[in-house]
ModelCIF file with pLDDT and N, C-alpha, C, O atoms, coordinates in Angstrom:
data_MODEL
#
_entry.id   MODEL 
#
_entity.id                         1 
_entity.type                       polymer 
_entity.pdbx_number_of_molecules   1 
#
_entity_poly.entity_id                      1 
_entity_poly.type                           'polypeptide(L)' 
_entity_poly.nstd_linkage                   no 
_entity_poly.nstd_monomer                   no 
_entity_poly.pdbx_seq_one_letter_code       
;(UNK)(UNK)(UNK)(UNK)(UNK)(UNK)(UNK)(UNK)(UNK)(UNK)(UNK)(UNK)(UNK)(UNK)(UNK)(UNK)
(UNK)(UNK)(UNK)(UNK)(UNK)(UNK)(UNK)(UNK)(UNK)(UNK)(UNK)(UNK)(UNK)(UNK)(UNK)(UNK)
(UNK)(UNK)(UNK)(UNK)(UNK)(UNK)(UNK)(UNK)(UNK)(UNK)(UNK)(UNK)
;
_entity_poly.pdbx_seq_one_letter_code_can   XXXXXXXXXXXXXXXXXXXXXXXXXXXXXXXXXXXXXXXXXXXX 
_entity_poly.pdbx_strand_id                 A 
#
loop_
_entity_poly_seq.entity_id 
_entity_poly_seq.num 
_entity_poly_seq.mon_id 
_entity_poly_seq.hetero 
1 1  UNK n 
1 2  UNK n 
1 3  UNK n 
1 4  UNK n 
1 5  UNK n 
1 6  UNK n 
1 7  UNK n 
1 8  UNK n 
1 9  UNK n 
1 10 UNK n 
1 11 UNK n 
1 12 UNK n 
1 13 UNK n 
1 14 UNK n 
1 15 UNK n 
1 16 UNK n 
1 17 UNK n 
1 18 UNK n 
1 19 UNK n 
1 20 UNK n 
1 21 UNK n 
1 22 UNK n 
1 23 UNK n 
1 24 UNK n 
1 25 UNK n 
1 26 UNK n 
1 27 UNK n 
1 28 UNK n 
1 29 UNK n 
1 30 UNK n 
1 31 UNK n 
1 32 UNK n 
1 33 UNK n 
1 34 UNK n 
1 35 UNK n 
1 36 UNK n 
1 37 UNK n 
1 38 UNK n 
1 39 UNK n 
1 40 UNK n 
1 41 UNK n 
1 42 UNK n 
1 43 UNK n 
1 44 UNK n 
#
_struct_asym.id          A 
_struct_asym.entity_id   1 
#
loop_
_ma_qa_metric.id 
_ma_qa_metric.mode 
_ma_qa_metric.name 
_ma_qa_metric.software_group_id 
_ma_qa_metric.type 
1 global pLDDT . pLDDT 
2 local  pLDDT . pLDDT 
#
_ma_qa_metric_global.metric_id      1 
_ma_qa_metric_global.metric_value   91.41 
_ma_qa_metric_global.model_id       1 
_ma_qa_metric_global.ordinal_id     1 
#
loop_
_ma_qa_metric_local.label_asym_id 
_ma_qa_metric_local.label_comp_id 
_ma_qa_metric_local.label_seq_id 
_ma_qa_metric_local.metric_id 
_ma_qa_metric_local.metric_value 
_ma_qa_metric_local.model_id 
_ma_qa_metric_local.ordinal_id 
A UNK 1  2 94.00 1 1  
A UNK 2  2 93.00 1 2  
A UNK 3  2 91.00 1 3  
A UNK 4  2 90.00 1 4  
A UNK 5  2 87.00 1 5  
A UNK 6  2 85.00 1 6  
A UNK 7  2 89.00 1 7  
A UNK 8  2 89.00 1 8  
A UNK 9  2 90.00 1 9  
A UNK 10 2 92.00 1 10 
A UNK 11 2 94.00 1 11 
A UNK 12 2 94.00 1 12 
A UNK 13 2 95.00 1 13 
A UNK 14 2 96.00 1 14 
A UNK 15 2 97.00 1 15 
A UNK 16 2 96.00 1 16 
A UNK 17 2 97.00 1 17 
A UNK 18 2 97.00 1 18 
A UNK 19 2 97.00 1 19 
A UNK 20 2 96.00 1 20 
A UNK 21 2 96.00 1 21 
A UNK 22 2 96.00 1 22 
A UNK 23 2 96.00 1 23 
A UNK 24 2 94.00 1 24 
A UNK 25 2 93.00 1 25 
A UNK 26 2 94.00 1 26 
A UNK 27 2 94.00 1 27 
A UNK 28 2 91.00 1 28 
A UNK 29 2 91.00 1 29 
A UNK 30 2 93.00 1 30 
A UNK 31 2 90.00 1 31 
A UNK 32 2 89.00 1 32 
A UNK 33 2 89.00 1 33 
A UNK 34 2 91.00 1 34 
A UNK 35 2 86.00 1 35 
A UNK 36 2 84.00 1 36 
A UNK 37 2 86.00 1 37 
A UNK 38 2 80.00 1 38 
A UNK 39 2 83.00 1 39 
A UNK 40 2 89.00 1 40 
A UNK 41 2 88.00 1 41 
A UNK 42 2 88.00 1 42 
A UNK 43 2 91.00 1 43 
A UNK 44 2 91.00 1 44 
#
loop_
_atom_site.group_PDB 
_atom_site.id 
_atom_site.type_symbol 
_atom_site.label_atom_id 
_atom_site.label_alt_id 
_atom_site.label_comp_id 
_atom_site.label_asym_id 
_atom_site.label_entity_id 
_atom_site.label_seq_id 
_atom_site.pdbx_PDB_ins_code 
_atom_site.Cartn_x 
_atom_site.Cartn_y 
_atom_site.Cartn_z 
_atom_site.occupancy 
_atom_site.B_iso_or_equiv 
_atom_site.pdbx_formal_charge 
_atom_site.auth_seq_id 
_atom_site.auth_comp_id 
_atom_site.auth_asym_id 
_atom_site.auth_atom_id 
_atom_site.pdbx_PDB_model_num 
ATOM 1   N N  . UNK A 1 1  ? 0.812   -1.218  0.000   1.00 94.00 ? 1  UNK A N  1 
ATOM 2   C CA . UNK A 1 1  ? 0.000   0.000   0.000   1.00 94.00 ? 1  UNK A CA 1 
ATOM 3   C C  . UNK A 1 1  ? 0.844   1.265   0.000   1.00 94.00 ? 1  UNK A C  1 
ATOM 4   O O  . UNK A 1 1  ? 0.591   2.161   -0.806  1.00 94.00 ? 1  UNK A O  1 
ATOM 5   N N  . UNK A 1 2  ? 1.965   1.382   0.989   1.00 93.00 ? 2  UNK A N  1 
ATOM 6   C CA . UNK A 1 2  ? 2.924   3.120   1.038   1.00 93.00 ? 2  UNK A CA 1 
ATOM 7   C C  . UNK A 1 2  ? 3.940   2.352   -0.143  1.00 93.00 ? 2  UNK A C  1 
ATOM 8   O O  . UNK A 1 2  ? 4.039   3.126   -1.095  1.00 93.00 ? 2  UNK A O  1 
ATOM 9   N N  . UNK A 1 3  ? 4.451   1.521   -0.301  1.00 91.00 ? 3  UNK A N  1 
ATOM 10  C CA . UNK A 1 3  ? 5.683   1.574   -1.316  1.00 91.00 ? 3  UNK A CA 1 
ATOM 11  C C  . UNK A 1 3  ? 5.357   1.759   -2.714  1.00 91.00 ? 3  UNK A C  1 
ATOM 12  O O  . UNK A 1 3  ? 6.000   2.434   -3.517  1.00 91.00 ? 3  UNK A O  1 
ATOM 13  N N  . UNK A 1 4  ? 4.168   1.018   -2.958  1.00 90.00 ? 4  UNK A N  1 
ATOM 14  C CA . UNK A 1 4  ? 3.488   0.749   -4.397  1.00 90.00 ? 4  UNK A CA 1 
ATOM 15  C C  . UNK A 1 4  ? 2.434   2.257   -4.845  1.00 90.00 ? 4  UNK A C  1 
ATOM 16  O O  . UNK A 1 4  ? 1.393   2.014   -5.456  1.00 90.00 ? 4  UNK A O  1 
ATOM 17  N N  . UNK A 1 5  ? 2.556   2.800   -4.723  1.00 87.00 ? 5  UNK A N  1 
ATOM 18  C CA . UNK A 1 5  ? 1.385   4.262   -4.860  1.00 87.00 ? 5  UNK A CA 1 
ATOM 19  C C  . UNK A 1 5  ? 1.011   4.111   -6.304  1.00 87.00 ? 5  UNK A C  1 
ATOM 20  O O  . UNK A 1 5  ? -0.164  4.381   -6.556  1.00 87.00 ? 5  UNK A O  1 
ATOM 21  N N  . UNK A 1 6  ? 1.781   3.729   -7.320  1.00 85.00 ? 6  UNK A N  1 
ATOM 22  C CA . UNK A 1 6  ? 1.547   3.692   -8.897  1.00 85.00 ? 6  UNK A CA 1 
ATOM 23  C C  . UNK A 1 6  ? 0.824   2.763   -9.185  1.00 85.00 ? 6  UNK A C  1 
ATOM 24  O O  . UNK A 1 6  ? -0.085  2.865   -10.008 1.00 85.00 ? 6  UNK A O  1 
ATOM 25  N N  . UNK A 1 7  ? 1.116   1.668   -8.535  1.00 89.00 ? 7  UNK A N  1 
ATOM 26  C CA . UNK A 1 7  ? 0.298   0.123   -8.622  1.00 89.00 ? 7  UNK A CA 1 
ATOM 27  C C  . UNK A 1 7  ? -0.722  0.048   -8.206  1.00 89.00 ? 7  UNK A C  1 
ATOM 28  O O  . UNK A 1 7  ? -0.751  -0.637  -7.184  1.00 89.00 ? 7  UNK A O  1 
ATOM 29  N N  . UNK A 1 8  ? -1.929  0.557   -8.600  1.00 89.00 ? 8  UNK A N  1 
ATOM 30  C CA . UNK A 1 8  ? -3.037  0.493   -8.225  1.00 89.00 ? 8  UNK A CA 1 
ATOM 31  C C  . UNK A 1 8  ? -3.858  -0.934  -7.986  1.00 89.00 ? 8  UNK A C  1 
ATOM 32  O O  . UNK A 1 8  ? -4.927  -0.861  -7.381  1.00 89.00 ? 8  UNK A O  1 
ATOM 33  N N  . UNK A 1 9  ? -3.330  -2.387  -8.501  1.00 90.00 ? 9  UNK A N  1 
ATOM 34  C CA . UNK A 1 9  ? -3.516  -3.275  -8.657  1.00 90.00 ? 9  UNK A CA 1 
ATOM 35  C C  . UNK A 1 9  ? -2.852  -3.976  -7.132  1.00 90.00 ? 9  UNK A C  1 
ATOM 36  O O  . UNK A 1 9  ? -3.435  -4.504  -6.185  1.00 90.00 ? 9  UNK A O  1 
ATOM 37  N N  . UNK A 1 10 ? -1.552  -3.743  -7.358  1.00 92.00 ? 10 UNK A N  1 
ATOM 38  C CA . UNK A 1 10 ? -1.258  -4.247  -6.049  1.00 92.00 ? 10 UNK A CA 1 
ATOM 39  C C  . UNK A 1 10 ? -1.533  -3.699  -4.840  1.00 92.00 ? 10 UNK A C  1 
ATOM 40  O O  . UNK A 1 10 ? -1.575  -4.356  -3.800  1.00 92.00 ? 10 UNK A O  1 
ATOM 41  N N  . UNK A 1 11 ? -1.751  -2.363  -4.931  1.00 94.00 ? 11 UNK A N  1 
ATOM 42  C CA . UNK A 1 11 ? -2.285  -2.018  -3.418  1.00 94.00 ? 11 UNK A CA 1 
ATOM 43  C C  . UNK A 1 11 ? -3.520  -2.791  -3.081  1.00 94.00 ? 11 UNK A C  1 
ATOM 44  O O  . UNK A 1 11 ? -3.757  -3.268  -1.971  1.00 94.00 ? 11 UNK A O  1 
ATOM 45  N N  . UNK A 1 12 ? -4.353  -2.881  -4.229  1.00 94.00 ? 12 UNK A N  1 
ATOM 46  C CA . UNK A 1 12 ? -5.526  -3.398  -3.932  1.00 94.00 ? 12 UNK A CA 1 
ATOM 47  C C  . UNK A 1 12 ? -5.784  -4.616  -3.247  1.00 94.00 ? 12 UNK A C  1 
ATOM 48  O O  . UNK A 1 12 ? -6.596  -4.788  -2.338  1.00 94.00 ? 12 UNK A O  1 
ATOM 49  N N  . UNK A 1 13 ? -4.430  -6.087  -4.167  1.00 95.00 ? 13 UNK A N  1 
ATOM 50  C CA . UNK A 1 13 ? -4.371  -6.838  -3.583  1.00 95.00 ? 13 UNK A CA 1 
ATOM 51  C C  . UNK A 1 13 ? -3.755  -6.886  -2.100  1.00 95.00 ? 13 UNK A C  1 
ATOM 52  O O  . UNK A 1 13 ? -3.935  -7.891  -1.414  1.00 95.00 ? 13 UNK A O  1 
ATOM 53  N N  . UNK A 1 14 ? -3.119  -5.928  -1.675  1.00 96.00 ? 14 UNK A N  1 
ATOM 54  C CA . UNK A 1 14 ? -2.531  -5.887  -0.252  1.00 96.00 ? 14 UNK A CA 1 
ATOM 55  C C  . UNK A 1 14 ? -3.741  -5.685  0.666   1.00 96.00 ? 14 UNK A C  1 
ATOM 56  O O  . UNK A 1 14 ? -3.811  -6.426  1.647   1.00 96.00 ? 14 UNK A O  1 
ATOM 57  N N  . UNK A 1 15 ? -4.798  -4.686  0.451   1.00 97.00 ? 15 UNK A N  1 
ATOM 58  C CA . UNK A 1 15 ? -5.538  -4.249  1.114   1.00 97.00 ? 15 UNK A CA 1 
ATOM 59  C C  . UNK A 1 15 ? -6.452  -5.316  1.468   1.00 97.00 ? 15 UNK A C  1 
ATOM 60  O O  . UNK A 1 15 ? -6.805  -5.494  2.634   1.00 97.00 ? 15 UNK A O  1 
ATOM 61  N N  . UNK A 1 16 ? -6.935  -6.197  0.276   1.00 96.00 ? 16 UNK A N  1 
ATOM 62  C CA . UNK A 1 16 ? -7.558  -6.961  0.579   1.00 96.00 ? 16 UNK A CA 1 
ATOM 63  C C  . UNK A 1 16 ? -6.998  -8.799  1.381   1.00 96.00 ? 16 UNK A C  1 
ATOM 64  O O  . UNK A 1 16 ? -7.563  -9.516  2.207   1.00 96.00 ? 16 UNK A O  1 
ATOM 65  N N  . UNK A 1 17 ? -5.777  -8.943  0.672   1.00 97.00 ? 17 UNK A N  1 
ATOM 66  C CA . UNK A 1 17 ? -5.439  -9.538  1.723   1.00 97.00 ? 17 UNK A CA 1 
ATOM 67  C C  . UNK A 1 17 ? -4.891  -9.464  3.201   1.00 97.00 ? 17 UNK A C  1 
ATOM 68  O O  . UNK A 1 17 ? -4.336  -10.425 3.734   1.00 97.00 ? 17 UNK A O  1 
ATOM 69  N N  . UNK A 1 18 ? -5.075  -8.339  3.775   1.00 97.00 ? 18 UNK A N  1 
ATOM 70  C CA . UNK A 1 18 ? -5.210  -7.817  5.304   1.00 97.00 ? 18 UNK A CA 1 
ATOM 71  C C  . UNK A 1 18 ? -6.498  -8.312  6.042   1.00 97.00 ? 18 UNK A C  1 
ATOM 72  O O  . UNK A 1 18 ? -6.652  -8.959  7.079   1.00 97.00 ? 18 UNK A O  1 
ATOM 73  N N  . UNK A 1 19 ? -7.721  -7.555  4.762   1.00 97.00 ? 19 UNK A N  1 
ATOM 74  C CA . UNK A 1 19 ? -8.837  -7.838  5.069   1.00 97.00 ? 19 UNK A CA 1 
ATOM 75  C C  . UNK A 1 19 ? -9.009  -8.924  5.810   1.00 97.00 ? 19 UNK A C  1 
ATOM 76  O O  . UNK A 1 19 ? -9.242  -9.153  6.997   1.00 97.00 ? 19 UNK A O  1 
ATOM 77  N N  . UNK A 1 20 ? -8.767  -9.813  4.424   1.00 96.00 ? 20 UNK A N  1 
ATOM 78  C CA . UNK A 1 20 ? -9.237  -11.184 4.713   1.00 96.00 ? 20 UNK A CA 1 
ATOM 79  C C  . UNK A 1 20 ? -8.279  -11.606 6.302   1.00 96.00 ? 20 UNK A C  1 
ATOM 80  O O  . UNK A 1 20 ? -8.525  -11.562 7.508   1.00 96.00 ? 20 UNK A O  1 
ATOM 81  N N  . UNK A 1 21 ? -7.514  -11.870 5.732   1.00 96.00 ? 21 UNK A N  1 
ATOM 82  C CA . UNK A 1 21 ? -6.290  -11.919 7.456   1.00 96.00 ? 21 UNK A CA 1 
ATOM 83  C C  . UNK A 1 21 ? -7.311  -11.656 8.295   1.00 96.00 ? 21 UNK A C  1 
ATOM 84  O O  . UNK A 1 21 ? -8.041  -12.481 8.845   1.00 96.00 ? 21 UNK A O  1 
ATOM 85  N N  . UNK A 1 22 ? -7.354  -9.979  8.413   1.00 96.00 ? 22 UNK A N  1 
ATOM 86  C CA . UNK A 1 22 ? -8.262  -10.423 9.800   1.00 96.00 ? 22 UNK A CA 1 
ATOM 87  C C  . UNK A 1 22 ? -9.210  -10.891 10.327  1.00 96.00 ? 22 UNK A C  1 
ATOM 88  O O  . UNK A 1 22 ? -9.391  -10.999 11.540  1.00 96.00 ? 22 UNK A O  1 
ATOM 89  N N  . UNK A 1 23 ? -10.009 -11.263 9.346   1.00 96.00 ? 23 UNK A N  1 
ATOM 90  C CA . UNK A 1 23 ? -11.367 -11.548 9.442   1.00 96.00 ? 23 UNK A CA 1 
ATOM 91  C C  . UNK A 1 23 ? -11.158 -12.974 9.484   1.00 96.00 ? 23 UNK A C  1 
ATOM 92  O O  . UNK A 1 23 ? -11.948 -13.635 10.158  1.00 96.00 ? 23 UNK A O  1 
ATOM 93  N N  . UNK A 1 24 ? -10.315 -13.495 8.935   1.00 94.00 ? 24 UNK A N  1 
ATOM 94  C CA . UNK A 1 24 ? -9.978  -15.160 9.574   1.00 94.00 ? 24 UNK A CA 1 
ATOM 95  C C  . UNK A 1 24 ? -9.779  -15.131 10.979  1.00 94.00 ? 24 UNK A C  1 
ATOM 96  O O  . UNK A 1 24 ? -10.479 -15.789 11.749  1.00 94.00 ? 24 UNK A O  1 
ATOM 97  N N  . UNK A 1 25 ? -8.672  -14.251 11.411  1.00 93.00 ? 25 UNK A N  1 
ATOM 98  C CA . UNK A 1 25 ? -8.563  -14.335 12.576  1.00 93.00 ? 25 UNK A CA 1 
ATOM 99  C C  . UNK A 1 25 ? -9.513  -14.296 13.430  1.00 93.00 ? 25 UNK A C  1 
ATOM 100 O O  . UNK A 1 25 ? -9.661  -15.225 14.224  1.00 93.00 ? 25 UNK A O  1 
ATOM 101 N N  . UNK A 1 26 ? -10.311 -13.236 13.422  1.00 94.00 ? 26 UNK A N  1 
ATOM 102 C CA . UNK A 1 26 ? -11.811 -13.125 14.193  1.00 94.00 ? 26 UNK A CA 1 
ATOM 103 C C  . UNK A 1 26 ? -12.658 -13.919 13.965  1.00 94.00 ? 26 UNK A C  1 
ATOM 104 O O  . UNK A 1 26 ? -13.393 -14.035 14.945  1.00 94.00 ? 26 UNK A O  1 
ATOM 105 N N  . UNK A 1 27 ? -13.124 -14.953 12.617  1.00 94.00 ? 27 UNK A N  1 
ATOM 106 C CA . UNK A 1 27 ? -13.451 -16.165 12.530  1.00 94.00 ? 27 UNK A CA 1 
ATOM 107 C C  . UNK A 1 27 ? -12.892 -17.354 13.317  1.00 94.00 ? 27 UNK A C  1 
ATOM 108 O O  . UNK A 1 27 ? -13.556 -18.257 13.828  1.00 94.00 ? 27 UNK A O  1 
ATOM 109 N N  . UNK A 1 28 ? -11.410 -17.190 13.333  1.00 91.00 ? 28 UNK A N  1 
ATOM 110 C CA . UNK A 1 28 ? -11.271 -18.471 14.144  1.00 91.00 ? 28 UNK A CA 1 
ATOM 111 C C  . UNK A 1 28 ? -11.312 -18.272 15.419  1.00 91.00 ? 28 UNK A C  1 
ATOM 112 O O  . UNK A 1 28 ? -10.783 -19.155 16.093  1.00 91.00 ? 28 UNK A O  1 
ATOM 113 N N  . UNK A 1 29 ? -11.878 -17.189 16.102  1.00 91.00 ? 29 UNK A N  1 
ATOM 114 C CA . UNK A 1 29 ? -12.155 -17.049 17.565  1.00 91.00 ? 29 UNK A CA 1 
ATOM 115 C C  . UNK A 1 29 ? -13.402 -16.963 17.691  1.00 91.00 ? 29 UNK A C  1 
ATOM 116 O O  . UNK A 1 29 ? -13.885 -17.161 18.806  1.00 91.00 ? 29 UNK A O  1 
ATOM 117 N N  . UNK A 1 30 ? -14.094 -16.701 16.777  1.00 93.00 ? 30 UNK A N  1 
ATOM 118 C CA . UNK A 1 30 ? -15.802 -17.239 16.561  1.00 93.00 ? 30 UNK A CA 1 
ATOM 119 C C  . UNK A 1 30 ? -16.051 -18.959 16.888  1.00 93.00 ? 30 UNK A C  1 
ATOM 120 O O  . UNK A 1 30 ? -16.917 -19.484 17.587  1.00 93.00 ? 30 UNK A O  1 
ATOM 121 N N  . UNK A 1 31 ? -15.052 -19.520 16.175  1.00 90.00 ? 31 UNK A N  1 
ATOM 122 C CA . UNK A 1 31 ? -15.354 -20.783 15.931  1.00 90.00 ? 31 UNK A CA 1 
ATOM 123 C C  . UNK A 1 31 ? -14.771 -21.467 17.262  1.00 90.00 ? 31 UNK A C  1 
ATOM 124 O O  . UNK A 1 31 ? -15.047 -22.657 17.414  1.00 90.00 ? 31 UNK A O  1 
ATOM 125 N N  . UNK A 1 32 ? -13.919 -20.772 18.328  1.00 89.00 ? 32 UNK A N  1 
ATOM 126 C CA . UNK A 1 32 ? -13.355 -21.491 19.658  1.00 89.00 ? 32 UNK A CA 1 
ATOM 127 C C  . UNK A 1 32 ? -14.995 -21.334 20.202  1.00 89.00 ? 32 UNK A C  1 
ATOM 128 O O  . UNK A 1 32 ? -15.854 -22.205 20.343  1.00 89.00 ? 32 UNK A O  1 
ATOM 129 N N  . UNK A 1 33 ? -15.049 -19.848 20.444  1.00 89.00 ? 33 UNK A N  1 
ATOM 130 C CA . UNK A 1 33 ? -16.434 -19.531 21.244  1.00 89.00 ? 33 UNK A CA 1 
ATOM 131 C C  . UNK A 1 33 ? -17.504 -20.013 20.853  1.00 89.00 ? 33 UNK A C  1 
ATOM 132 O O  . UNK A 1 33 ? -18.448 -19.457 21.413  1.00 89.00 ? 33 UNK A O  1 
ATOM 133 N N  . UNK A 1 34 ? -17.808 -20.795 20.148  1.00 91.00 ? 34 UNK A N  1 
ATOM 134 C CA . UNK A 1 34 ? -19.225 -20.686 19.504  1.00 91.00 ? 34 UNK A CA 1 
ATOM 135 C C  . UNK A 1 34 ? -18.788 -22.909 19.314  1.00 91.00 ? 34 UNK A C  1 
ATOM 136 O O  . UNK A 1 34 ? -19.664 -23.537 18.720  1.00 91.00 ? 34 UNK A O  1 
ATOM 137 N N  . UNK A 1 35 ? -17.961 -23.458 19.655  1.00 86.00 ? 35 UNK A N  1 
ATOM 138 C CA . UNK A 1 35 ? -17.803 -24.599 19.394  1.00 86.00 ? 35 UNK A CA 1 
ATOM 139 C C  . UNK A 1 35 ? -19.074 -25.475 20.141  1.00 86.00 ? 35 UNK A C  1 
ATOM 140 O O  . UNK A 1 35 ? -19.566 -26.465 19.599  1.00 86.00 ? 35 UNK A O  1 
ATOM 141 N N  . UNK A 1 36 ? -19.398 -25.104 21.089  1.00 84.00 ? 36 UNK A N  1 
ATOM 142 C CA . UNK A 1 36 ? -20.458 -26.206 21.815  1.00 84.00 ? 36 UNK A CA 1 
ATOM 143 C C  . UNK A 1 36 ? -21.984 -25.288 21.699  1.00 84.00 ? 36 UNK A C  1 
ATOM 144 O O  . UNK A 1 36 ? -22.606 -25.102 22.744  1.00 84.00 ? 36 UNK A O  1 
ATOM 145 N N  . UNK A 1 37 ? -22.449 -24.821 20.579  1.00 86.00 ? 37 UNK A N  1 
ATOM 146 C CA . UNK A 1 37 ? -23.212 -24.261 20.234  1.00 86.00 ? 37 UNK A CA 1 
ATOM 147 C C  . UNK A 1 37 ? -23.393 -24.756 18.404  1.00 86.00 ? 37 UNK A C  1 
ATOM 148 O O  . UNK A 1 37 ? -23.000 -24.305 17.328  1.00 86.00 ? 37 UNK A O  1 
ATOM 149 N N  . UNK A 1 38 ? -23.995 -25.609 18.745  1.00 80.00 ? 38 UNK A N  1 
ATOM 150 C CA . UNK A 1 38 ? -24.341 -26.182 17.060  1.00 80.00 ? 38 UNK A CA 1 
ATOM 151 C C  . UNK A 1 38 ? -24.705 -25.323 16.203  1.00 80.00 ? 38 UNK A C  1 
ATOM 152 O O  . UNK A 1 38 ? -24.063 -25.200 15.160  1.00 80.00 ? 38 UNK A O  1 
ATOM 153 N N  . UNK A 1 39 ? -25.695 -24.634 16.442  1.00 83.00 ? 39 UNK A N  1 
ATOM 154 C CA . UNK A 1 39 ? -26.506 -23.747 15.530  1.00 83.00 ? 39 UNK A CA 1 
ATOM 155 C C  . UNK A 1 39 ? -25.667 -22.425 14.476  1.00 83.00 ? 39 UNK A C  1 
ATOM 156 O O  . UNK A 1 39 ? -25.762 -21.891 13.371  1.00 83.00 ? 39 UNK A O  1 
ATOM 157 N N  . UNK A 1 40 ? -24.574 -22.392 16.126  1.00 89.00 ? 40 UNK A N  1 
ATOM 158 C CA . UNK A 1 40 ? -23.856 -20.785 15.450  1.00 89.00 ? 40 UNK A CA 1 
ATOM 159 C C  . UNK A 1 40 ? -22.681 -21.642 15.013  1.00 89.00 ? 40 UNK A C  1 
ATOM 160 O O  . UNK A 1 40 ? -22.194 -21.414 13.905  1.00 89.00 ? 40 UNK A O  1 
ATOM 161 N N  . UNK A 1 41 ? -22.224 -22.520 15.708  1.00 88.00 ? 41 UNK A N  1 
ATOM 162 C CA . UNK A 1 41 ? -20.884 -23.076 15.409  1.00 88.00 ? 41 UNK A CA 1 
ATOM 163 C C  . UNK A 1 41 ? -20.435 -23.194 13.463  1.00 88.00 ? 41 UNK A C  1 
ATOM 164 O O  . UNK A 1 41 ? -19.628 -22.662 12.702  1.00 88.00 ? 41 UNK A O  1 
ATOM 165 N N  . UNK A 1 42 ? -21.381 -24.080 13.391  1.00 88.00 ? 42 UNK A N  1 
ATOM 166 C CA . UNK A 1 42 ? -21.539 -24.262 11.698  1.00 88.00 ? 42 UNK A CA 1 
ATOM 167 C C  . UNK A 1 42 ? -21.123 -22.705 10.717  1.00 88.00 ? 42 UNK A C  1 
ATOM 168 O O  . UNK A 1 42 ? -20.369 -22.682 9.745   1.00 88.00 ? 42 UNK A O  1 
ATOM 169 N N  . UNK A 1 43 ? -21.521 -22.059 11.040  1.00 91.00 ? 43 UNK A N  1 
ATOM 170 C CA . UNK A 1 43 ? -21.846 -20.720 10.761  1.00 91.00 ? 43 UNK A CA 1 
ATOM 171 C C  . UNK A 1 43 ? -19.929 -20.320 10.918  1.00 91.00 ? 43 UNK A C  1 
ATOM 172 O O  . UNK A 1 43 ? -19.159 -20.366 9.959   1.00 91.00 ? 43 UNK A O  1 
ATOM 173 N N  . UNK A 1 44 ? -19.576 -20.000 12.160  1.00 91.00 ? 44 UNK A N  1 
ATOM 174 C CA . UNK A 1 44 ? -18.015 -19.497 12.013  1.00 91.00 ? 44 UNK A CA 1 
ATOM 175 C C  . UNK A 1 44 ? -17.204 -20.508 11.684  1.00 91.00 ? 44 UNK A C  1 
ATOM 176 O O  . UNK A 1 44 ? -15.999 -20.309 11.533  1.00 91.00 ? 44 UNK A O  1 
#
């Protein structure tokens, strides 16, 4: 994202693979909390 400023392509892909990063991460702490809960478990 700061080195690439011309690369509009790769910032994009940086940005979005952060995204995703974190949102796994916060998924896989969905899926500790939510393990003995069938309904939501499936879900994270």
């Amino acid at each position: 994202f700061w080195r690439y400023k011309g690369l509009a392509e790769l910032r994009a892909l940086g940005v979005s693979a952060v995204t995703l990063c974190l949102l796994q991460v916060l998924s896989g702490a969905a899926v500790v909390h939510t393990l003995y809960n069938e309904r939501l478990y499936i879900f994270a």
